[in-house]
Protein backbone atom coordinates (compact mmCIF):
# COMPACT_ATOMS: atom_id res chain seq x y z
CA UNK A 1 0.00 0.00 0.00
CA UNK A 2 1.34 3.31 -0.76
CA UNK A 3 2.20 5.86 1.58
CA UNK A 4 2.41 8.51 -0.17
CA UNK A 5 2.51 12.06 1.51
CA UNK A 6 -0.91 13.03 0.14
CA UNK A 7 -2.54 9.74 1.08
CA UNK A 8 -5.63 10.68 3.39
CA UNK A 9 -8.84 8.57 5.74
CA UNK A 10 -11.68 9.58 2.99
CA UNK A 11 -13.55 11.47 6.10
CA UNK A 12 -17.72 11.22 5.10
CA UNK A 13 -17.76 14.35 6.48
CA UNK A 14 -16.30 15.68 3.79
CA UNK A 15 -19.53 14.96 1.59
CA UNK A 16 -21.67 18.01 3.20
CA UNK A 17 -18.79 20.57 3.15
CA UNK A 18 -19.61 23.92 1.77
CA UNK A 19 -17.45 25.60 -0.73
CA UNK A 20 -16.71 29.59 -1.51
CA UNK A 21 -17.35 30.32 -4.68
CA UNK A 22 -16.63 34.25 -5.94
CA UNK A 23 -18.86 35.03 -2.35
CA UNK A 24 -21.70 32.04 -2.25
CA UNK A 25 -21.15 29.20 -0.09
CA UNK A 26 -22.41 26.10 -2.52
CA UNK A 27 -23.12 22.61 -1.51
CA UNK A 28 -20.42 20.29 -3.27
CA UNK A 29 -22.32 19.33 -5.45
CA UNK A 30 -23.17 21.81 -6.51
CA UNK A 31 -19.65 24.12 -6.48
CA UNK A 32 -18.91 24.41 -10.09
CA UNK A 33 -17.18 27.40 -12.26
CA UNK A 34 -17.73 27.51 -15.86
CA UNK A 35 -16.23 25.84 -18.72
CA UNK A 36 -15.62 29.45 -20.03
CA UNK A 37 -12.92 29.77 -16.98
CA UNK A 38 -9.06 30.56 -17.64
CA UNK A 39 -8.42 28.04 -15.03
CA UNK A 40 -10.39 25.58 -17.37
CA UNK A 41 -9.04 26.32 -20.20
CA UNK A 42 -5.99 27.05 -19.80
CA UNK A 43 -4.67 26.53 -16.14
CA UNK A 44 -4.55 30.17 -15.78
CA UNK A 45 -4.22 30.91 -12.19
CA UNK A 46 -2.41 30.57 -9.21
CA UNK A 47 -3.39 28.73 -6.32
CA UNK A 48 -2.26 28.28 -1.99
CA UNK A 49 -2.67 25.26 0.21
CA UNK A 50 -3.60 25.95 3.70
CA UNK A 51 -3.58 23.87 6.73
CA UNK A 52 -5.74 24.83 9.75
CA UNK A 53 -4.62 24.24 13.57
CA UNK A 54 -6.64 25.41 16.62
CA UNK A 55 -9.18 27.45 14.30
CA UNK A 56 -6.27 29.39 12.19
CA UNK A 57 -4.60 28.87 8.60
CA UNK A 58 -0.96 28.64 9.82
CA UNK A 59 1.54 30.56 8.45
CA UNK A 60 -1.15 32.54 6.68
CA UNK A 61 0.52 35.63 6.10
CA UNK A 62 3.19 33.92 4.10
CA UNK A 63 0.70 32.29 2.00
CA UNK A 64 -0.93 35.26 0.58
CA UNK A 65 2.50 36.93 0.06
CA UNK A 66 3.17 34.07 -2.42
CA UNK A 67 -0.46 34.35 -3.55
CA UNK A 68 -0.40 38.14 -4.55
CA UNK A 69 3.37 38.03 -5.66
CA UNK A 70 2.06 34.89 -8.14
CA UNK A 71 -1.18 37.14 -9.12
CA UNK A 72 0.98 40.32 -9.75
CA UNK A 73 3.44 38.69 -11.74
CA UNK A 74 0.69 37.29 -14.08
CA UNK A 75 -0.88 40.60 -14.25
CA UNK A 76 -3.61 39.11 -12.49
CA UNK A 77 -6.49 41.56 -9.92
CA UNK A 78 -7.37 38.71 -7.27
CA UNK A 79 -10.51 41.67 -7.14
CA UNK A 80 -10.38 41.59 -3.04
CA UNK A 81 -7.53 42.21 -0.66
CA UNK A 82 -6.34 40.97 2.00
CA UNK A 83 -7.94 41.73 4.54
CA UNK A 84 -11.45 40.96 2.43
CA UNK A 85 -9.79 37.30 1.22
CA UNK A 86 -8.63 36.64 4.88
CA UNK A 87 -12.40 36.81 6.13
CA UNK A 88 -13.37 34.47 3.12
CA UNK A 89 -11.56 31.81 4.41
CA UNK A 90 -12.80 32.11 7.90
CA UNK A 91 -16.41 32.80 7.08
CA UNK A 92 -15.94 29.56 4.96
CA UNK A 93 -14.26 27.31 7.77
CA UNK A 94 -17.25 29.07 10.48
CA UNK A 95 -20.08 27.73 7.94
CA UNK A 96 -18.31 24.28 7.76
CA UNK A 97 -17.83 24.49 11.54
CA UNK A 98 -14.38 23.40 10.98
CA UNK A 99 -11.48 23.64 13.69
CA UNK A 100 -8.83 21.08 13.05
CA UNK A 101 -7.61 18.66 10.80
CA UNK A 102 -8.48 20.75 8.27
CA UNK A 103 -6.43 21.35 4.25
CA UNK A 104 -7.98 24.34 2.65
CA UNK A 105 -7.47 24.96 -1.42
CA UNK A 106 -7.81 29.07 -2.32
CA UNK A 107 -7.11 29.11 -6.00
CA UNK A 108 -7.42 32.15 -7.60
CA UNK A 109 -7.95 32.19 -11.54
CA UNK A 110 -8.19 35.02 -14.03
CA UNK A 111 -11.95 34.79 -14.51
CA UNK A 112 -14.67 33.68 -17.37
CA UNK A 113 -13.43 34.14 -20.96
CA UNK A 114 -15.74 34.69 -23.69
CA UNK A 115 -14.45 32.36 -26.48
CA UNK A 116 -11.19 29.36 -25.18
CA UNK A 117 -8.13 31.75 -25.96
CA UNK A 118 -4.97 32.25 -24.43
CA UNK A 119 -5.01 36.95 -24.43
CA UNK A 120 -6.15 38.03 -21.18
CA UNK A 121 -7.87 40.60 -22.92
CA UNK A 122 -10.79 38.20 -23.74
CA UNK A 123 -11.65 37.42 -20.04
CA UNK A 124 -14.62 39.34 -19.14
CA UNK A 125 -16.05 40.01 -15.32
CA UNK A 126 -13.77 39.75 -12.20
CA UNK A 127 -11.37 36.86 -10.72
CA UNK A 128 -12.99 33.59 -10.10
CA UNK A 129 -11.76 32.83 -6.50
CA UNK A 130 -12.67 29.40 -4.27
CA UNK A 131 -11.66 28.16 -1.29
CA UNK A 132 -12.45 24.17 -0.69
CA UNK A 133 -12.26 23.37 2.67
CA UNK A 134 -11.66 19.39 3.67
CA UNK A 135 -10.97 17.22 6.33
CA UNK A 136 -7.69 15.56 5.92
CA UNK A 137 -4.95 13.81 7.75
CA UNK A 138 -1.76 11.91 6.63
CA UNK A 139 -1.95 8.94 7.85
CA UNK A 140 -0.06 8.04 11.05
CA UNK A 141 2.14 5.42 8.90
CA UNK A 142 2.84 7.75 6.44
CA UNK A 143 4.60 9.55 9.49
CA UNK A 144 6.49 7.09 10.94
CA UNK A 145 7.84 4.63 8.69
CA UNK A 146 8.73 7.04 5.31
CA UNK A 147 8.31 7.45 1.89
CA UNK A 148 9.48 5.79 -1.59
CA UNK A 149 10.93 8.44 -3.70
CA UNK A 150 12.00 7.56 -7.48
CA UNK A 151 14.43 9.99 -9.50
CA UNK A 152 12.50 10.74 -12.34
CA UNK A 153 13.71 11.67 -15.98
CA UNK A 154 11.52 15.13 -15.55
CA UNK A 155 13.52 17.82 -14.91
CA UNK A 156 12.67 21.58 -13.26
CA UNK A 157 13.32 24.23 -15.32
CA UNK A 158 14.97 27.44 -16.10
CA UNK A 159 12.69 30.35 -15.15
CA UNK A 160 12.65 31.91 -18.68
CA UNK A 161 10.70 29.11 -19.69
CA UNK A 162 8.27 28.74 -16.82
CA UNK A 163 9.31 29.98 -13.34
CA UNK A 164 9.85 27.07 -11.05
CA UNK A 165 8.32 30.19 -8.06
CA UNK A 166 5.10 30.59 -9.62
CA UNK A 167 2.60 28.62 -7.86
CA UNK A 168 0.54 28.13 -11.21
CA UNK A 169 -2.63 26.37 -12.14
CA UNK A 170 -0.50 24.58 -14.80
CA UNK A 171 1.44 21.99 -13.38
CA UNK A 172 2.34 19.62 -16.18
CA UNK A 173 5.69 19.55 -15.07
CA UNK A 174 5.27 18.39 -11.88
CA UNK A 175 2.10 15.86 -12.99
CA UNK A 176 4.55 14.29 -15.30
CA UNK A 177 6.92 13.53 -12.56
CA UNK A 178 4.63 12.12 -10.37
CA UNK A 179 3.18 9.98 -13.60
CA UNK A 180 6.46 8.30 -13.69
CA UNK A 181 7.28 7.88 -10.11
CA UNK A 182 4.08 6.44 -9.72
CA UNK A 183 4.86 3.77 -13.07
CA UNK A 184 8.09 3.01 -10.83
CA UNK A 185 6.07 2.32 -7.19
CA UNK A 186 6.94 5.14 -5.52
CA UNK A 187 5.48 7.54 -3.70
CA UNK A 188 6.85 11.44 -5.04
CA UNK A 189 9.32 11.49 -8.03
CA UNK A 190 12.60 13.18 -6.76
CA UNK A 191 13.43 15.87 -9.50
CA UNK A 192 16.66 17.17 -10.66
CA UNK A 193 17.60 20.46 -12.15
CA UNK A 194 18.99 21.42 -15.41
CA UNK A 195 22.27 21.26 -14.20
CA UNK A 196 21.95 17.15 -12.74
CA UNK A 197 21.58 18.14 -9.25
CA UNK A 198 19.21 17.65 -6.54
CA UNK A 199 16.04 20.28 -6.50
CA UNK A 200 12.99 18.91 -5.70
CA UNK A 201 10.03 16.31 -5.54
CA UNK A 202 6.67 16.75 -7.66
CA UNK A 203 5.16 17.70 -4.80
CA UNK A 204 7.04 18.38 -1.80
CA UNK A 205 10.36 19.62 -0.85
CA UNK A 206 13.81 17.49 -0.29
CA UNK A 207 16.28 17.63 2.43
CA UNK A 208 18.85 15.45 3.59
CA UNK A 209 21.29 14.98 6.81
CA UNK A 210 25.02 14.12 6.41
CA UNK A 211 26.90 14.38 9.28
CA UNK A 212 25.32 16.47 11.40
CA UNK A 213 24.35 19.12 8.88
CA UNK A 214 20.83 19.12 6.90
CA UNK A 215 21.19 19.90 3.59
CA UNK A 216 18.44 20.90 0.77
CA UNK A 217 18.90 22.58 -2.50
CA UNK A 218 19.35 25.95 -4.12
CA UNK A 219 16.16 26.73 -4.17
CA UNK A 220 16.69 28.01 -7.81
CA UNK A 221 14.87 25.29 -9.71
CA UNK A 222 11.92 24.97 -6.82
CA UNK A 223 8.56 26.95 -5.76
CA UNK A 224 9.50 29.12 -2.73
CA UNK A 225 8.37 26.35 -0.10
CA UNK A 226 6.44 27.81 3.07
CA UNK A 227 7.21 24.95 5.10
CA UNK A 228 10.69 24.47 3.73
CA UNK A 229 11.67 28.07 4.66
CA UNK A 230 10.24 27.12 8.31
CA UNK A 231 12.32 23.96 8.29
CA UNK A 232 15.32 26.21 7.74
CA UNK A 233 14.82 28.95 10.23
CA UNK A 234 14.19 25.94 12.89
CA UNK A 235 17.24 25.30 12.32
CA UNK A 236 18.75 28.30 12.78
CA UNK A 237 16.88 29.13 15.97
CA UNK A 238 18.37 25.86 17.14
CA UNK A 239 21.76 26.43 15.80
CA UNK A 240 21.42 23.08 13.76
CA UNK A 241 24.03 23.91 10.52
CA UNK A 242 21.56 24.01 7.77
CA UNK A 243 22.81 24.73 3.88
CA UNK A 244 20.60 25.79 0.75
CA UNK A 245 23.63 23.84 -1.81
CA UNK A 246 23.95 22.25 -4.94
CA UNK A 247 24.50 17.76 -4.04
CA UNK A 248 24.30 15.14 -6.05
CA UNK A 249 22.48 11.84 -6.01
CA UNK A 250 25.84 10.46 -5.01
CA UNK A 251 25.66 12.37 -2.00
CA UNK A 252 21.63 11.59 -1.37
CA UNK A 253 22.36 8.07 -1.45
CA UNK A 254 24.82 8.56 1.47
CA UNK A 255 22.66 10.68 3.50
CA UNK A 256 22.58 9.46 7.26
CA UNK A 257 18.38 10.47 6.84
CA UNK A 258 16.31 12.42 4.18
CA UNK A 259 13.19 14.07 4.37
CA UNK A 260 10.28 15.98 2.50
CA UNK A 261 8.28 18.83 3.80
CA UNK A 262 4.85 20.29 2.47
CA UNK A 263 2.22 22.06 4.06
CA UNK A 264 -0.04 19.20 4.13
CA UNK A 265 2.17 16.83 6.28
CA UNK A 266 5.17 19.01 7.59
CA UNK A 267 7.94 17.07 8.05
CA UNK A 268 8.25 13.38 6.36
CA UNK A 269 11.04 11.19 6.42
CA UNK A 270 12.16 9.37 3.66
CA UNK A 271 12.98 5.67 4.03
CA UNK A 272 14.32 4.79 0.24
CA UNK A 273 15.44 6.23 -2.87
CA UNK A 274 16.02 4.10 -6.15
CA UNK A 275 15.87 1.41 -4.17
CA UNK A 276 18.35 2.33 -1.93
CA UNK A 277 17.54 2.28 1.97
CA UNK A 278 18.50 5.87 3.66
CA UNK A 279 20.71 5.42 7.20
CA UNK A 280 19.21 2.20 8.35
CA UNK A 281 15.82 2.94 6.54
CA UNK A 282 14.05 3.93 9.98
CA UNK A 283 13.09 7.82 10.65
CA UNK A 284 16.31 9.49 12.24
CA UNK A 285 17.32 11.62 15.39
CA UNK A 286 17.44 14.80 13.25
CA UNK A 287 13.35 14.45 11.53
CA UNK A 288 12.19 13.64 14.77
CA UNK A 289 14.03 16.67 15.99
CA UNK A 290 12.74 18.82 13.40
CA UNK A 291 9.11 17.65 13.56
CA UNK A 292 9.12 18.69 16.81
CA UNK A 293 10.90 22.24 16.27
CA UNK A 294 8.27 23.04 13.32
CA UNK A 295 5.24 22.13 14.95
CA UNK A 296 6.57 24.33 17.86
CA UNK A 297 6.48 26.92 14.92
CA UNK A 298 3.23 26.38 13.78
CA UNK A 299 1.92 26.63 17.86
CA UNK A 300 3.48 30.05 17.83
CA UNK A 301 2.22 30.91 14.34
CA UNK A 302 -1.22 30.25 15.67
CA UNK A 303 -0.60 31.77 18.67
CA UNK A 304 0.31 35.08 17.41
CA UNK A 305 -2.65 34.84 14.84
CA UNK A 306 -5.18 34.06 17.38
CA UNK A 307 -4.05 36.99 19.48
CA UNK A 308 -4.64 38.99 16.40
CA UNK A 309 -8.24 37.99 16.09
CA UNK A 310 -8.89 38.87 19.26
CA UNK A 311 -7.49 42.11 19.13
């Protein structure tokens, strides 16, 4: 049975949710945009995955940075700001009574074209925005004993071509990598860059430990990872040597432990690559350290947001 990161206990519950649609709360059955919609036809649109603890998205502020950023680059009006998008999610998670426990979707696209053509200057109306609130876990074994990854043949790209920090709607690049890692049993397809080093997975982020030190990549060839940056500043709050570095899959292979991070699980070890076991294939010393030093991040993240909402 796979274990793969995204792997989830289908929760019934999740049947009756209501979904935010451009302002309406819809049934799910009923939630649909049209087939007129850039995101549609053309995955035009960028997109944030949430996670809510103790009644709060963490980290929240750093997702709509990366929203925004994404939306000005494309030349894209979200249509609400902040402040209004902020209450959308928490009017949406109040209707759903919805605490913890809890992976929220916002996607953002350009809005309702009216013919199936690439020019922005065909959409007509606002923004189509929805948030899809759902009741998800990884599942406890998912946790503890580690993924599969598989180095795929898919590489990341150069950002001339399609900028690896864009959190786009269009992720054929990624799909294609997870398509093969799949073929080959494994759980996320590890993903090199142009250049034959280490970047990423299809869906997560990769870091290893050798010797002491934790090691993940550039960051050129990657989306700029919420959870990843939190995995690094851990680390320097607990004065754990931590390196954004070009490695090879020489050096993965050799790794004392490995690990993925995502906003969906946090911190995941890895237990084998191509078929090779990582340390002794068991979790290590340093991912239980760090699972405990982010979620201690994510308590004062929710902390501090709480105390805002209150104020």
């Amino acid at each position: 049975m796979s274990n793969s990161i995204h792997d989830f206990h289908d929760d019934p519950r999740n049947a009756d949710i209501r979904i935010w649609i451009n302002g309406q709360l819809k049934p799910r059955a009923e939630a649909t945009v049209s087939v007129f919609d850039s995101g549609f036809v053309l995955g035009d649109g960028v997109w944030e995955g949430l996670r809510m603890v103790g009644g709060h998205p963490a980290f929240l502020d750093a997702h709509l940075d990366r929203l925004y950023e994404g939306a000005r680059a494309l030349a894209m009006d979200i249509g609400l700001d902040r402040a209004a998008l902020t209450r959308a999610i928490y009017d949406t998670l109040a209707a759903n009574d919805m605490h913890d426990g809890v992976h929220i979707r916002l996607m953002v696209t350009r809005g309702v074209k009216r013919t199936p053509y690439q020019d922005p200057r065909v959409t007509v109306g606002p923004a189509t925005i929805v948030i899809i609130p759902e009741h998800k876990n990884a599942k406890p074994e998912t946790l503890s004993t580690g993924l599969n990854l598989f180095t795929v043949h898919v590489r990341r790209g150069y950002p001339d071509v399609q900028d690896p920090k864009l959190n786009s709607h269009s992720k054929l690049n990624c799909i294609t990598a997870c398509i093969q890692a799949t073929a080959a049993g494994a759980d996320e397809g590890l993903m090199l860059d142009p250049h034959g080093f280490v970047a990423t997975c299809n869906s997560t982020h990769f870091f290893i430990v050798r010797k002491g030190e934790v090691w993940t990549s550039t960051g050129d060839y990657c989306l700029g990872g919420i959870t990843r940056a939190n995995v690094l500043r851990a680390c320097r709050e607990a004065d754990i040597p931590a390196f954004e570095k070009n490695f090879s899959l020489t050096e993965v292979y050799g790794a004392e432990e490995a690990f993925v991070t995502g906003t969906f699980a946090g911190v995941v070890p890895v237990r084998q690559i191509d078929g090779r076991l990582i340390g002794d294939g068991r979790p290590g010393p340093m991912v239980a350290r760090l699972q405990q030093l982010y979620k201690a991040l994510v308590a004062r993240d929710i902390a501090f947001r709480a105390g805002e909402r209150l104020a």
